[in-house]
Protein backbone atom coordinates (compact mmCIF):
# COMPACT_ATOMS: atom_id res chain seq x y z
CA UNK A 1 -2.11 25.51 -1.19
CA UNK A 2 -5.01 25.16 1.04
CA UNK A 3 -7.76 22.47 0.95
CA UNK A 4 -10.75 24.51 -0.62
CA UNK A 5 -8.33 25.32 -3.33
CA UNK A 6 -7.63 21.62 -4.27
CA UNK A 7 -10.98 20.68 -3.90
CA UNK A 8 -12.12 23.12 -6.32
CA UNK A 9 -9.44 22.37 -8.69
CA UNK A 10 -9.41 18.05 -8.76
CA UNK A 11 -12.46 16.31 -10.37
CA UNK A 12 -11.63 13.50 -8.67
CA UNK A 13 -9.69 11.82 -4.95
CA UNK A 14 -6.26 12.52 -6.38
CA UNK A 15 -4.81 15.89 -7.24
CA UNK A 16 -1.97 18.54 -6.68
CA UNK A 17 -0.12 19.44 -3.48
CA UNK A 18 2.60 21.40 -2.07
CA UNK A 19 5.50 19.01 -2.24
CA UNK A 20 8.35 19.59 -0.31
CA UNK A 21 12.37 17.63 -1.27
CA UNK A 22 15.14 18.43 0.15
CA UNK A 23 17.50 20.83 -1.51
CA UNK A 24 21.41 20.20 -1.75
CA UNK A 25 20.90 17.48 -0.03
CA UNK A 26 22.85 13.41 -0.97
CA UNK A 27 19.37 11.68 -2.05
CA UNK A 28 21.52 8.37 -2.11
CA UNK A 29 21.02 8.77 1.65
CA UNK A 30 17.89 10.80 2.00
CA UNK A 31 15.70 7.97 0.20
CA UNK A 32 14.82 5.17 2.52
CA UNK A 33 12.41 2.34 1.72
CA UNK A 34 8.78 2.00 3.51
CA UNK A 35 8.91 1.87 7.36
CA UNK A 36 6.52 -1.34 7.28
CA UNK A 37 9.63 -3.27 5.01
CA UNK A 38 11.99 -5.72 7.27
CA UNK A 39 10.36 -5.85 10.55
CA UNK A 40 11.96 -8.93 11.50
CA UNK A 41 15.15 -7.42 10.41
CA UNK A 42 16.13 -4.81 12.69
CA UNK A 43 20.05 -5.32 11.21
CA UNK A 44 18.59 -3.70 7.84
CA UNK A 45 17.80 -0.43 9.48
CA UNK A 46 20.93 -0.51 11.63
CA UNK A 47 22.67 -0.85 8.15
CA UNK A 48 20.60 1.95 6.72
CA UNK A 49 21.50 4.14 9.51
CA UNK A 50 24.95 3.78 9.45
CA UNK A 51 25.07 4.47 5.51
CA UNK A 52 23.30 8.18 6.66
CA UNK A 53 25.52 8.88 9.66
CA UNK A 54 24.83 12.62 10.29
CA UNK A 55 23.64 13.42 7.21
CA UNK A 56 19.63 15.14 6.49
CA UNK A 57 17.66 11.89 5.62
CA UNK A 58 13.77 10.69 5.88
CA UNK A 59 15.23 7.65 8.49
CA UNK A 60 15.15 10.08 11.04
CA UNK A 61 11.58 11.37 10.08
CA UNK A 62 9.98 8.00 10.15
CA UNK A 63 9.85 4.96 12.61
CA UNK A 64 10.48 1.76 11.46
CA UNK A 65 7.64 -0.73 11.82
CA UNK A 66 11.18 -3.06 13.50
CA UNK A 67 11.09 -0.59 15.95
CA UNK A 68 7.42 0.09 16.75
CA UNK A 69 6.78 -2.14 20.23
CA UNK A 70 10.02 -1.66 21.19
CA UNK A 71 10.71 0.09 24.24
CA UNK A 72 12.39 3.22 23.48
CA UNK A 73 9.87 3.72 20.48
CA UNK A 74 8.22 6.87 22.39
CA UNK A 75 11.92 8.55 22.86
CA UNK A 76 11.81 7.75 18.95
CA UNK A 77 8.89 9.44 18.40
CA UNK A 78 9.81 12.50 20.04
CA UNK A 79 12.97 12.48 18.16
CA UNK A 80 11.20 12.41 14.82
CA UNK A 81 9.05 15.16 15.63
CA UNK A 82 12.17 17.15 16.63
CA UNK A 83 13.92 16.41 13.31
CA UNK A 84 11.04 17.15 11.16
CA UNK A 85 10.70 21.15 13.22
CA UNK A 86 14.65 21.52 12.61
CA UNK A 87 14.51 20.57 8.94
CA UNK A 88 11.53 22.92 8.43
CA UNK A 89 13.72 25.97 10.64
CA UNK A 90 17.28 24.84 9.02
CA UNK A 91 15.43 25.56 5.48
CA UNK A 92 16.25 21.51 4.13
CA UNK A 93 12.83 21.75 1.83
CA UNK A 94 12.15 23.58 -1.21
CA UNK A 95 8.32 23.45 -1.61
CA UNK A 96 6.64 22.82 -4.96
CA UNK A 97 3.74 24.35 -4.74
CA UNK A 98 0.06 22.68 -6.49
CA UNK A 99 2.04 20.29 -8.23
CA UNK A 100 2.78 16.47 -8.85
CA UNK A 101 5.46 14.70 -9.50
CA UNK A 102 6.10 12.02 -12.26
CA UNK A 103 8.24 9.66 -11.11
CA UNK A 104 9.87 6.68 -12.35
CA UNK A 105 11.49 4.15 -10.34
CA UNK A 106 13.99 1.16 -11.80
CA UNK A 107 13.65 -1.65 -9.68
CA UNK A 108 16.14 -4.50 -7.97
CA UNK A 109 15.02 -6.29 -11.50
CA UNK A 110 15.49 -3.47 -13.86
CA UNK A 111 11.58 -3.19 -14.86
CA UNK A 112 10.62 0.31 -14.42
CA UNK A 113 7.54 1.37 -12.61
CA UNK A 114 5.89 5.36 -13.51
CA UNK A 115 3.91 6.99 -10.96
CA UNK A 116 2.70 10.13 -10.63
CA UNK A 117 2.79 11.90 -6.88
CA UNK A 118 0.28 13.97 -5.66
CA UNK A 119 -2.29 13.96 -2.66
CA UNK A 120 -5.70 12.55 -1.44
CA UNK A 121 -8.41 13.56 -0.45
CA UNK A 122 -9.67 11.76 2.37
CA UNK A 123 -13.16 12.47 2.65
CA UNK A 124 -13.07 10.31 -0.38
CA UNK A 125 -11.69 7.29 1.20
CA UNK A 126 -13.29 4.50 3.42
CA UNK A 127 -11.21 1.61 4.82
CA UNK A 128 -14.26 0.24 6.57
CA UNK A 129 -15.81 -3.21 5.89
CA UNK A 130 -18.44 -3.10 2.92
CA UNK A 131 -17.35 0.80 1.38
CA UNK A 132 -18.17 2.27 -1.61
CA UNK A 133 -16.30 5.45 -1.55
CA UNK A 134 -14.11 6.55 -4.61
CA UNK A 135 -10.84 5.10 -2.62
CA UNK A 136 -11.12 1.84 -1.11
CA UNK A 137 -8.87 -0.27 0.52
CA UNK A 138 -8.15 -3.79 -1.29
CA UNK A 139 -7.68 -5.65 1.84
CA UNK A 140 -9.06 -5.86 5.27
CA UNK A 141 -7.89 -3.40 7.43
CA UNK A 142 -6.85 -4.59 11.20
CA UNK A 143 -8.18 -2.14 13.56
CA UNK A 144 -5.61 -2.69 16.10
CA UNK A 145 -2.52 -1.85 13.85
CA UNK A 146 -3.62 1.69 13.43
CA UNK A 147 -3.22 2.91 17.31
CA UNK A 148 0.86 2.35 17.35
CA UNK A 149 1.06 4.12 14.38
CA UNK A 150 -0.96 7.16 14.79
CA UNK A 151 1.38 7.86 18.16
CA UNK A 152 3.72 8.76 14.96
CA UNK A 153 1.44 10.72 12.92
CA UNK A 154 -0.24 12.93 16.05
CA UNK A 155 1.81 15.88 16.19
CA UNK A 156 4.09 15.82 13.16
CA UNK A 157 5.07 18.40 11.43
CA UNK A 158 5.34 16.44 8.09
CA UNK A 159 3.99 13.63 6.11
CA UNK A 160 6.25 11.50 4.32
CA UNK A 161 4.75 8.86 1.72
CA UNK A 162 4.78 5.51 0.87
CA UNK A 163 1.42 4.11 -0.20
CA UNK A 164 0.75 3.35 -3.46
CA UNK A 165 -2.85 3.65 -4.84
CA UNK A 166 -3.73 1.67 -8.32
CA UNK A 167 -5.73 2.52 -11.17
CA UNK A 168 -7.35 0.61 -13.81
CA UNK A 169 -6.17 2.18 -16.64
CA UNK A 170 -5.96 -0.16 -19.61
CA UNK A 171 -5.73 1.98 -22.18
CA UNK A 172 -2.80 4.04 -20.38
CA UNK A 173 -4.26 7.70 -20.39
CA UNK A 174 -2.88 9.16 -17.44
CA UNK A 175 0.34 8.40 -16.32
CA UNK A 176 2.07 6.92 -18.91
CA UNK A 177 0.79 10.35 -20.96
CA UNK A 178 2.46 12.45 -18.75
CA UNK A 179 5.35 10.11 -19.10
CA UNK A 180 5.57 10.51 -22.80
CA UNK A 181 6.44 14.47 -22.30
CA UNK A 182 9.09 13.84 -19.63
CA UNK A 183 11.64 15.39 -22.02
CA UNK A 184 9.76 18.97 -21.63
CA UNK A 185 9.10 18.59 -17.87
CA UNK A 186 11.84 20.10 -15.12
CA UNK A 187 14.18 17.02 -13.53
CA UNK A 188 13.48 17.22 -10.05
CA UNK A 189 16.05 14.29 -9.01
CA UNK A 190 17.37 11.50 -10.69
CA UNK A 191 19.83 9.31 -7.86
CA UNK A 192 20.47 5.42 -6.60
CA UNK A 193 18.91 3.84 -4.33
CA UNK A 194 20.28 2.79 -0.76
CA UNK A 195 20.55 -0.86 -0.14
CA UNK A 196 19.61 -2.54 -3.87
CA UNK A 197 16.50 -0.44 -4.08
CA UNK A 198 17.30 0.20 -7.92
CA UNK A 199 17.18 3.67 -8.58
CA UNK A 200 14.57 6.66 -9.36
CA UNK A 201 13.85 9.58 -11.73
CA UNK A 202 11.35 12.52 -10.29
CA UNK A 203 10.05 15.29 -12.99
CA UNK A 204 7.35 18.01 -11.75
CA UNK A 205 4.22 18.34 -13.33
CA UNK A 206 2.75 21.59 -13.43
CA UNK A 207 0.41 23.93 -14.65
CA UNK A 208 -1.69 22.88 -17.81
CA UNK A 209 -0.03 19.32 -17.18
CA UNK A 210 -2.05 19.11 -13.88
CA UNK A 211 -5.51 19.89 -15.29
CA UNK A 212 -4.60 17.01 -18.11
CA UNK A 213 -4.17 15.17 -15.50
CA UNK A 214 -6.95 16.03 -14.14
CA UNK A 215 -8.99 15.08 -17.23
CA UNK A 216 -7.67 12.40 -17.71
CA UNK A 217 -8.51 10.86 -14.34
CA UNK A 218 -11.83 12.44 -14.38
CA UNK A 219 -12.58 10.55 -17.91
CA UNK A 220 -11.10 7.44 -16.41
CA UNK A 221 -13.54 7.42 -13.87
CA UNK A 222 -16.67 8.33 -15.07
CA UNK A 223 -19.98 6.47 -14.80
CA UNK A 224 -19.79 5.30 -17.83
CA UNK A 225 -16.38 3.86 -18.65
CA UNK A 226 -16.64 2.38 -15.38
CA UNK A 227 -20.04 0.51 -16.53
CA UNK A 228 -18.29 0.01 -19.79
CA UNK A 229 -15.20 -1.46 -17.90
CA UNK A 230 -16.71 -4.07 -15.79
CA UNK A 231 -20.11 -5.09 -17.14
CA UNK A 232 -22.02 -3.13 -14.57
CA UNK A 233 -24.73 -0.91 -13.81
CA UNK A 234 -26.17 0.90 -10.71
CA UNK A 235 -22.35 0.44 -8.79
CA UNK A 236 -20.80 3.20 -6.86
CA UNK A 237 -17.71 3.95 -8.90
CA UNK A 238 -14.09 2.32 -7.95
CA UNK A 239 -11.32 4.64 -9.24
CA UNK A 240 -8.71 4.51 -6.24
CA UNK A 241 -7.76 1.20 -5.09
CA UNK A 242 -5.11 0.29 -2.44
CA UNK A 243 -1.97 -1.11 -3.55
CA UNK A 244 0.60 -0.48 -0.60
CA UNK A 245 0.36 1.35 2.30
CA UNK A 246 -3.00 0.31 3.62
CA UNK A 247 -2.82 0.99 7.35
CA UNK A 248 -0.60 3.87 6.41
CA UNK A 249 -3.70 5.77 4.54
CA UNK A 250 -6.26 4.39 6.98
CA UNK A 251 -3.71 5.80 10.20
CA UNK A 252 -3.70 9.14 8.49
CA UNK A 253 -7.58 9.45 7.83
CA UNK A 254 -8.35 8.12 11.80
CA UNK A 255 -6.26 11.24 12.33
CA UNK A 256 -8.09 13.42 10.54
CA UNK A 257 -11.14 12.05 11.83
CA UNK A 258 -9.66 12.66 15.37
CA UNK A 259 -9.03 16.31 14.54
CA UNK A 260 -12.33 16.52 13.49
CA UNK A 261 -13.81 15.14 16.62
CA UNK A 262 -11.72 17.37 18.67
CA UNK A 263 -12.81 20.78 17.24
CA UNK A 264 -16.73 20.24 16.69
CA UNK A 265 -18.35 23.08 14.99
CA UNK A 266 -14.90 24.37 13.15
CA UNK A 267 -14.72 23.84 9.58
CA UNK A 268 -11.52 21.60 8.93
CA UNK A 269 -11.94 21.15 5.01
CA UNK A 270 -9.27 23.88 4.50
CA UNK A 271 -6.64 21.62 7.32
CA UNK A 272 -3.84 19.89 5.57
CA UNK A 273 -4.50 16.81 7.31
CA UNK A 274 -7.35 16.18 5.39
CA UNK A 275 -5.62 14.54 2.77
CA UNK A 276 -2.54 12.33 2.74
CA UNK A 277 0.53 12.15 0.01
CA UNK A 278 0.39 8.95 -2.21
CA UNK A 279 1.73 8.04 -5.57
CA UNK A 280 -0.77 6.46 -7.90
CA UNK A 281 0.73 3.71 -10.26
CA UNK A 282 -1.59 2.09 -13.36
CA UNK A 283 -2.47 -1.91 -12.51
CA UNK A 284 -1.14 -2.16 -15.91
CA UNK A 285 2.45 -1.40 -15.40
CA UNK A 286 4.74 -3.81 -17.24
CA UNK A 287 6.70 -3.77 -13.43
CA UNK A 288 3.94 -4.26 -11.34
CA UNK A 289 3.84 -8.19 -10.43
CA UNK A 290 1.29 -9.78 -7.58
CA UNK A 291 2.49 -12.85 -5.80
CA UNK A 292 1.05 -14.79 -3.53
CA UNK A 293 0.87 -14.90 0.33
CA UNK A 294 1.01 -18.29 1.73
CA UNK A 295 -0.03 -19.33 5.01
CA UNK A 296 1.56 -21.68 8.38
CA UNK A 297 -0.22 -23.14 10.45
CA UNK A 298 1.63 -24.22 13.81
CA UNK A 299 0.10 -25.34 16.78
CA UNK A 300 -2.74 -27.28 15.13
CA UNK A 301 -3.72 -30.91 15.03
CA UNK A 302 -3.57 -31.06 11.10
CA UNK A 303 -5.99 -33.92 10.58
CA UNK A 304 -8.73 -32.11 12.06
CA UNK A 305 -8.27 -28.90 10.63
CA UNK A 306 -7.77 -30.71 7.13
CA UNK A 307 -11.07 -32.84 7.82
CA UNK A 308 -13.10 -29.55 8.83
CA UNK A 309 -11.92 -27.85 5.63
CA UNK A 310 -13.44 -30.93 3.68
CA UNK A 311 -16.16 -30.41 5.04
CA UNK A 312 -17.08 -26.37 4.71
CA UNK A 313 -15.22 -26.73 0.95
CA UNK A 314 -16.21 -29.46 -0.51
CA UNK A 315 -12.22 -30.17 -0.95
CA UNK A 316 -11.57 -32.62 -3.49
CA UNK A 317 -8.14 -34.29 -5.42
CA UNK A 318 -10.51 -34.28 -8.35
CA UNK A 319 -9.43 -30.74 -9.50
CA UNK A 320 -11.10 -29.21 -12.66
CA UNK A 321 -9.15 -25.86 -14.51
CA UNK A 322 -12.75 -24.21 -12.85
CA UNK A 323 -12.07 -24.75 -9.84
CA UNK A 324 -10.17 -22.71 -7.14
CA UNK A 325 -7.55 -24.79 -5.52
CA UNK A 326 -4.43 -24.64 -3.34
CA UNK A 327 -1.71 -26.92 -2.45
CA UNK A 328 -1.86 -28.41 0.82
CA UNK A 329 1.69 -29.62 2.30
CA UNK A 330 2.11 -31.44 5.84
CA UNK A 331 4.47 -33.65 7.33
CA UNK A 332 6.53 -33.48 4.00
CA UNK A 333 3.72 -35.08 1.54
CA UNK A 334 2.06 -32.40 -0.94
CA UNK A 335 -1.22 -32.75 -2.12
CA UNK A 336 -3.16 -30.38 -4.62
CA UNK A 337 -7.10 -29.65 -3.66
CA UNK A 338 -10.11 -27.71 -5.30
CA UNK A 339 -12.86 -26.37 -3.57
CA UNK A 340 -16.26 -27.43 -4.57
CA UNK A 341 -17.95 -24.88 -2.44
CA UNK A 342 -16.17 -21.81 -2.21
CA UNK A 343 -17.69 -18.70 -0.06
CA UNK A 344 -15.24 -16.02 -1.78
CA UNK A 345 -14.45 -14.99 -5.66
CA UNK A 346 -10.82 -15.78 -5.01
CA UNK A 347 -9.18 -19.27 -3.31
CA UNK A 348 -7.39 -16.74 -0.66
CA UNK A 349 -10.96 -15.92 0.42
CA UNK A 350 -12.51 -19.25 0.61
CA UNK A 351 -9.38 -20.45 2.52
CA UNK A 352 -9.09 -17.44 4.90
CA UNK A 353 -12.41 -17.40 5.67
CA UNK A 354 -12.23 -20.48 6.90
CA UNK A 355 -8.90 -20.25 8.96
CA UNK A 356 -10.14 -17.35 10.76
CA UNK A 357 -13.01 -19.18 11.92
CA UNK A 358 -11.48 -22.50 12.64
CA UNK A 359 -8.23 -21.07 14.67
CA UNK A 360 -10.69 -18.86 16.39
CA UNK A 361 -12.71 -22.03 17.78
CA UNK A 362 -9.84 -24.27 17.63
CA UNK A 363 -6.70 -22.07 19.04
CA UNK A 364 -3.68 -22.27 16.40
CA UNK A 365 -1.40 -19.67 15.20
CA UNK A 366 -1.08 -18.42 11.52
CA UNK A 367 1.78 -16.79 9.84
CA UNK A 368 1.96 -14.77 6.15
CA UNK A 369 5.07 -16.13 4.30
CA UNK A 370 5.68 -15.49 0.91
CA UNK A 371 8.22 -18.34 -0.50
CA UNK A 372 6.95 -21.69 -1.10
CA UNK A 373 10.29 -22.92 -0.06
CA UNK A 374 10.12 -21.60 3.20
CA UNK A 375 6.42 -22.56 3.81
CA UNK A 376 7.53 -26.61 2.68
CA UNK A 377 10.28 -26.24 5.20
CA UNK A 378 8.32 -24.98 8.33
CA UNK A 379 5.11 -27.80 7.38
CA UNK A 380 7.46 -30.34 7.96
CA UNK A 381 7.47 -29.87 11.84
CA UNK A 382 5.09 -31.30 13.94
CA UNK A 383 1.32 -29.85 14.37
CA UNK A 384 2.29 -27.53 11.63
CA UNK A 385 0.92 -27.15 7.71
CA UNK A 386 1.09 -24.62 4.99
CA UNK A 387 -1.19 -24.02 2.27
CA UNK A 388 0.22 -22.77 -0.90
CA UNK A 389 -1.95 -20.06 -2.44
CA UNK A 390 -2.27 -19.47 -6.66
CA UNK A 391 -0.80 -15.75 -7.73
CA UNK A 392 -3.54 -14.05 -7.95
CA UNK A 393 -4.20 -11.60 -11.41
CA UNK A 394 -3.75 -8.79 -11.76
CA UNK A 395 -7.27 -8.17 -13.26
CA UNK A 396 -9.32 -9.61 -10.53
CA UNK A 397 -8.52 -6.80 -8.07
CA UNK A 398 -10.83 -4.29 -9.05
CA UNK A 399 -14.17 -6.69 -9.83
CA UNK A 400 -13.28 -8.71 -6.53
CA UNK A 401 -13.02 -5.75 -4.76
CA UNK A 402 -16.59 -4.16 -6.57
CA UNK A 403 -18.43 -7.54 -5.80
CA UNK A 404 -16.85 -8.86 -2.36
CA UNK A 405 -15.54 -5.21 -0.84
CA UNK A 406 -12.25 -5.65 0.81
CA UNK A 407 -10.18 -9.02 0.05
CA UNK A 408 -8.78 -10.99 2.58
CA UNK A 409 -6.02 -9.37 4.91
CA UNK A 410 -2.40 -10.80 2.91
CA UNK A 411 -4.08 -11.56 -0.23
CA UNK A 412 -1.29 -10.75 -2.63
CA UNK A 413 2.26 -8.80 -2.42
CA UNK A 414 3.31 -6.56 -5.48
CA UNK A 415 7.10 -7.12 -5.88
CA UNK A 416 10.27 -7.95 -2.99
CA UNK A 417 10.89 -5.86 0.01
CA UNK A 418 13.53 -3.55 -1.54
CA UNK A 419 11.13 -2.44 -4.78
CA UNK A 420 8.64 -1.08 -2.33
CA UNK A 421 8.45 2.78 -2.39
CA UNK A 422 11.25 4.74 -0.60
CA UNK A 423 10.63 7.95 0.78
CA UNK A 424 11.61 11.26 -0.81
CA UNK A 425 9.17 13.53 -1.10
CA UNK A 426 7.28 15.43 1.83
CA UNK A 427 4.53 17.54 2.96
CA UNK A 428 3.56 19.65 5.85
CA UNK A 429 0.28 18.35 7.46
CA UNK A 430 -0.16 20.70 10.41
């Protein structure tokens, strides 16, 4: 399927593509999880590895985020291009062509999370600081992670997913429809997952299904349902929101961009690098939990940073249920604070805003942990602290990210390590 085809067929970011799986193939040890899952736990991928052995499997058409500065990651890279050309000669795929997948995927926990698979278009989407396109990303996006990672993406032959874009879909018209006709759509796979991933059901979606679909998203976000929605007018339209994957979209639209830079004049709205595989999930999935990220702070004197805060916050131990607050722990002693002043529509703001500027001026380190636990247990050592951060709901994503733009980088984290998406499906991008 070529671009102009797609474009002329989707009313909206998200639509059909030619979908590659692999045929005859053990999907037990095709499937891996998301390349940017246990980077400080380069023993999970040596496990995952040795559970492949020689078999076909998406390990050896990805690079693990563990592996990315490391210094054989060029040989890797090479190696992964290689793969990907001798799956595509050896005949591995069988291509699905203008078509999406339904998917639904039983995590570590046993809650099951429905998806649909298809592409975007990436004109559509704008990682940049203060955008209003139709796809947005939910957090701030760090320039310099994108560099390392489009070494992988220059040059492949495929694209292999795992970003997860969100909808606001209350009323549950577009997935969970398709969802309700599974029994009358083809089963594409149906396998465990490697290494306590849970397990996952794939069904294609076709034909008629695609334009209701189509429809569906279409209706979902029009002007106004979208006015209706949040209580406001005269607002460029939010349909596509981040979830997971972040730097993985933004990596593959710099790419495009770069191909567009290097043949000026040509007309590259037909090249299947302009848009990127995703699976879009509704906020409203029963399985779809946000936690919070906390934050360490090592290498700090902790009185001043704690006085400084006072002052920019207006913190205060007299905490009111309207006031954003956060637990600050140090030297073993816990103490709860609000924030008179805040400068964002969420505490994570207000209290990263302020870190970034502070450890700037000040020196300091910062780390992104997500058990409490873990964060009491490195505060205790000198010059360190952690600040506890409240789960943030589910339903502030998509007015936070309307009014402010982007949240802070490690606002929230939807579900463990192991219930992030694993890669099956596939598409060719050059």
């Amino acid at each position: 399927m070529k671009g102009d085809f797609f474009v002329k067929r989707s009313s909206t970011a998200f639509g059909a593509a030619d979908i590659l799986l692999p045929d005859n193939t053990d999907m037990s040890k095709w499937a891996v999880v998301a390349c940017d899952q246990f980077t400080s736990q380069p023993e999970y991928w040596e496990d995952a590895a040795n559970i492949v052995g020689d078999a076909p499997s998406a390990l050896k058409l990805i690079l693990p985020e563990a592996y990315l500065e490391s210094d054989d990651s060029e040989k890797r890279i090479g190696d992964i291009r290689k793969t990907m050309d001798e799956y595509l000669a050896k005949g591995i795929f069988k291509e699905y062509k203008d078509s999406m997948i339904y998917i639904e995927r039983t995590d570590s926990t046993g809650k099951v999370r429905r998806g649909l698979v298809g592409m975007i278009d990436l004109e559509q989407y704008d990682f940049r600081k203060g955008s209003t396109s139709p796809v947005r990303a939910t957090e701030a996006t760090v320039a310099e992670r994108i560099p390392p990672r489009l070494k992988v993406r220059r040059g492949a032959a495929l694209e292999l997913p795992h970003i997860m874009i969100l909808i606001d879909d209350p009323e549950k018209t577009v997935i969970e429809k398709i969802g309700a006709k599974k029994d009358s759509l083809e089963k594409l796979y149906d396998f465990t997952l490697m290494k306590n991933g849970g397990s996952i059901k794939g069904y294609l979606v076709s034909g008629n299904d695609i334009d209701l679909c189509d429809k569906a998203l279409s209706d979902l976000g029009s002007r106004e349902n979208f006015e209706k929605r949040y209580g406001i007018k005269d607002v460029p339209v939010l349909l596509y929101a981040m979830g997971d994957g972040n730097h993985s979209l933004a990596t593959a639209k710099e790419y495009y961009e770069e191909l567009k830079r290097e043949n000026p004049g040509k007309d590259m709205s037909d090249h299947p690098a302009r848009y990127a595989l995703a699976e879009i999930v509704n906020l409203h999935s029963d399985a779809l939990e946000f936690e919070a990220i906390h934050r360490i702070l090592t290498e700090i004197d902790t009185d001043k940073l704690l006085s400084e805060m006072t002052a920019e916050l207006g913190l205060t131990e007299n905490v009111t249920d309207d006031m954003q607050s956060f637990e600050w722990v140090c030297g073993g002693v816990s103490k709860t604070y609000g924030i008179s002043k805040p400068t964002s529509n969420l505490t994570v703001g207000s209290v990263q805003s302020f870190l970034d500027g502070y450890l700037k001026a000040n020196g300091g380190k910062i780390d992104y942990i997500h058990g409490a636990d873990v964060v009491k247990r490195l505060a205790s050592a000198q010059g360190s602290a952690g600040i506890l951060l409240p789960d943030m709901g589910k339903e502030e994503l998509f007015p936070t990210v309307i009014k402010d733009g982007a949240l802070p980088r490690k606002t929230f984290s939807m579900g463990h390590a192991e219930d992030k998406r694993y890669y099956v499906e596939a598409r060719k991008i050059k």
